[in-house]
C-alpha atoms as a PDB file:
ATOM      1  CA  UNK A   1     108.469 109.746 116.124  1.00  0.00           C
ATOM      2  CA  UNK A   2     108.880 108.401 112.421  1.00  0.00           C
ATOM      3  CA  UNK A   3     111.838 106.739 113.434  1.00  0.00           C
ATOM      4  CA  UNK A   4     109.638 104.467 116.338  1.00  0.00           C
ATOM      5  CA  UNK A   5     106.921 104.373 113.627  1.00  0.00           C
ATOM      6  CA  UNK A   6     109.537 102.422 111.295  1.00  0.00           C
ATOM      7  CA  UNK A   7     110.856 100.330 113.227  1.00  0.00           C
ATOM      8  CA  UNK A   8     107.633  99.319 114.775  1.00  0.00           C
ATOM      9  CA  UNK A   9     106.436  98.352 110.958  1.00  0.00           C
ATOM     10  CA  UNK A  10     109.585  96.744 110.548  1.00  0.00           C
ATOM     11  CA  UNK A  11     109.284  94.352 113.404  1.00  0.00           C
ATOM     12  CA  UNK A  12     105.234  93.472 113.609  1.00  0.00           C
ATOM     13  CA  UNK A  13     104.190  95.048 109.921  1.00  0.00           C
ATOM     14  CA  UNK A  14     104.030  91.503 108.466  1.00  0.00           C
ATOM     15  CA  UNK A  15     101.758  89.638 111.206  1.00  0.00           C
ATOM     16  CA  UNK A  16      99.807  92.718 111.205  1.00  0.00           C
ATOM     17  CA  UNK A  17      99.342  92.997 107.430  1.00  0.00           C
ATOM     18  CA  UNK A  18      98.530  88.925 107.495  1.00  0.00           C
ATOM     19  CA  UNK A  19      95.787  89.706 110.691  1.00  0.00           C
ATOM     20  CA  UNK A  20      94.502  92.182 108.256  1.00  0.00           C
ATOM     21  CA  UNK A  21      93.810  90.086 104.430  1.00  0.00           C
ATOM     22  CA  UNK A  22      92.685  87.207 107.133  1.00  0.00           C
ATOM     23  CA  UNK A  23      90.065  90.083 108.529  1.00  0.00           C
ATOM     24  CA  UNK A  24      89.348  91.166 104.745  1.00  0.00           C
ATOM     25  CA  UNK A  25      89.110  86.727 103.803  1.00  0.00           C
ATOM     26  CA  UNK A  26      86.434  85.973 106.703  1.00  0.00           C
ATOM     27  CA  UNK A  27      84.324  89.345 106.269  1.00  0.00           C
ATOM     28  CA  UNK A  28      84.355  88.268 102.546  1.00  0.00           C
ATOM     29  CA  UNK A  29      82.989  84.696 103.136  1.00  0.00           C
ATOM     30  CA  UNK A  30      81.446  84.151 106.741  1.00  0.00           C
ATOM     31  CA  UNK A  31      80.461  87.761 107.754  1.00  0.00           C
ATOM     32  CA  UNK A  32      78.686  88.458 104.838  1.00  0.00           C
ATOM     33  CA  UNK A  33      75.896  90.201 106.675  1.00  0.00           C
ATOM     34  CA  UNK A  34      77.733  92.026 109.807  1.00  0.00           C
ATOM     35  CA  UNK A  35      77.910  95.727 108.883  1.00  0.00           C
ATOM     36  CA  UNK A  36      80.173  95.990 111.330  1.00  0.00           C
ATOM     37  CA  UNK A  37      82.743  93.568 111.085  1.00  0.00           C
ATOM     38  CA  UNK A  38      83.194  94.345 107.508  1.00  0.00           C
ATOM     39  CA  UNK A  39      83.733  98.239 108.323  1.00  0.00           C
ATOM     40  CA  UNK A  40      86.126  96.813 110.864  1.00  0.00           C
ATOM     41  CA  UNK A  41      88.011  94.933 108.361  1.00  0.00           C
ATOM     42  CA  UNK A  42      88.051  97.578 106.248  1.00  0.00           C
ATOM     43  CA  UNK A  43      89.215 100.587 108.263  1.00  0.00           C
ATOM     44  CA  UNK A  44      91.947  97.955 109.977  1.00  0.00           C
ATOM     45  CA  UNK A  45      93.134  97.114 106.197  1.00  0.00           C
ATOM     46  CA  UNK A  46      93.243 100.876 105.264  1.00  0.00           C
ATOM     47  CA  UNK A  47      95.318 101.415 108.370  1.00  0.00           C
ATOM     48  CA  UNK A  48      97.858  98.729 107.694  1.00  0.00           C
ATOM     49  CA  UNK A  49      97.819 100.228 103.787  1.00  0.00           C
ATOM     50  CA  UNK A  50      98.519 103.847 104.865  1.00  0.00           C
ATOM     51  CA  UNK A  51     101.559 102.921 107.895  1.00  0.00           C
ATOM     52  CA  UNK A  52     103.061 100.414 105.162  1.00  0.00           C
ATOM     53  CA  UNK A  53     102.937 103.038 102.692  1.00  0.00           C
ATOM     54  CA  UNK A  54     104.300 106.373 105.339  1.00  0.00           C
ATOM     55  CA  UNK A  55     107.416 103.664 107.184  1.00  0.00           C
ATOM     56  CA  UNK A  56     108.649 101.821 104.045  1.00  0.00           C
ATOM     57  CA  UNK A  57     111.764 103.239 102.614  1.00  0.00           C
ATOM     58  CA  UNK A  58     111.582 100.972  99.958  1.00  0.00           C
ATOM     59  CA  UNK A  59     107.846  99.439 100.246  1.00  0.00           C
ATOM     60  CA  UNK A  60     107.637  98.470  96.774  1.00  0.00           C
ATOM     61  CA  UNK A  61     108.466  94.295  97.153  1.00  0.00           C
ATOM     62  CA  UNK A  62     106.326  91.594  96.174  1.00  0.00           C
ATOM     63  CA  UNK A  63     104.817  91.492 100.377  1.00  0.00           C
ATOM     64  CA  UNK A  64     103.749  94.756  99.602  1.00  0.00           C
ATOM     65  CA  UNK A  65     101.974  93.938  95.990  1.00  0.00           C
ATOM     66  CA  UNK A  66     100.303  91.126  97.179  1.00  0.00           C
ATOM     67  CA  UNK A  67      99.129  92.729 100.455  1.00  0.00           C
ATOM     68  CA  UNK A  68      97.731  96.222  97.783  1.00  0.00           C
ATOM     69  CA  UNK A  69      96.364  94.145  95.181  1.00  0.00           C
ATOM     70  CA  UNK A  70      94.482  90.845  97.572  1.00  0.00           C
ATOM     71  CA  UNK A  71      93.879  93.823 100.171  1.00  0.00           C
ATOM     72  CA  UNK A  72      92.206  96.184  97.274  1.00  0.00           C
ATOM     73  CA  UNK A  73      90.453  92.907  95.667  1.00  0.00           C
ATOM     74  CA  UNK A  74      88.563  91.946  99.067  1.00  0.00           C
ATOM     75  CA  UNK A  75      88.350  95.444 100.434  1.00  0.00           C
ATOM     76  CA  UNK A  76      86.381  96.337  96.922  1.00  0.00           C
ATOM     77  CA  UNK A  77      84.109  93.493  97.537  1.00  0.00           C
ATOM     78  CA  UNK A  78      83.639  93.675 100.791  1.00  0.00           C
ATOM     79  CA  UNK A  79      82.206  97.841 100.458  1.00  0.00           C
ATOM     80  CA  UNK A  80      79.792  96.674  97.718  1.00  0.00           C
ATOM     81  CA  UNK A  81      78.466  94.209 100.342  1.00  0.00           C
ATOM     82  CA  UNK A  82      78.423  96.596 102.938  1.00  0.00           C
ATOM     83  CA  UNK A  83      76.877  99.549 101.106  1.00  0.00           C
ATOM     84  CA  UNK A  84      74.504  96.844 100.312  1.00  0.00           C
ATOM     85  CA  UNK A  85      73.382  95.475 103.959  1.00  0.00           C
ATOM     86  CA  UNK A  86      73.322  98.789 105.310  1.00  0.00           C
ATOM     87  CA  UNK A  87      71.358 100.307 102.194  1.00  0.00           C
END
């Protein structure tokens, strides 16, 4: 099954990771009031984060910085704003 896993992240990981920041981007800036879409983007970032992390022999490349660190950046922001619409 890991072996599918893999090569599944290997082929579609990278338009999957970009669906995700551009999920995190417009949550961050046009959604700033749907509850929902921002726990969307969320959970669908922390998804991509945890397959990346599991498939990846070597997952530690500048993709994978950029996705962790802008990912972690918006994600951050975007649970503030969330805990503060709902709350």
């Amino acid at each position: 099954m890991k072996g599918k896993l893999v090569l599944f992240w290997q082929s579609y990981g990278p338009p999957l990771e970009a669906v995700g920041i551009i999920l995190l981007l417009v949550g961050n800036t046009y959604m700033k009031h749907s509850a929902a879409f921002k726990g969307i983007a969320i959970a669908y970032w922390v998804i991509c984060l945890a397959l990346y992390i599991i498939t990846a022999q070597s997952y530690r490349k500048m993709r994978f910085w950029l996705f962790l660190v802008l990912g972690l950046i918006l994600a951050v922001n975007q649970l503030f704003q969330l805990i503060d619409t709902v709350g």
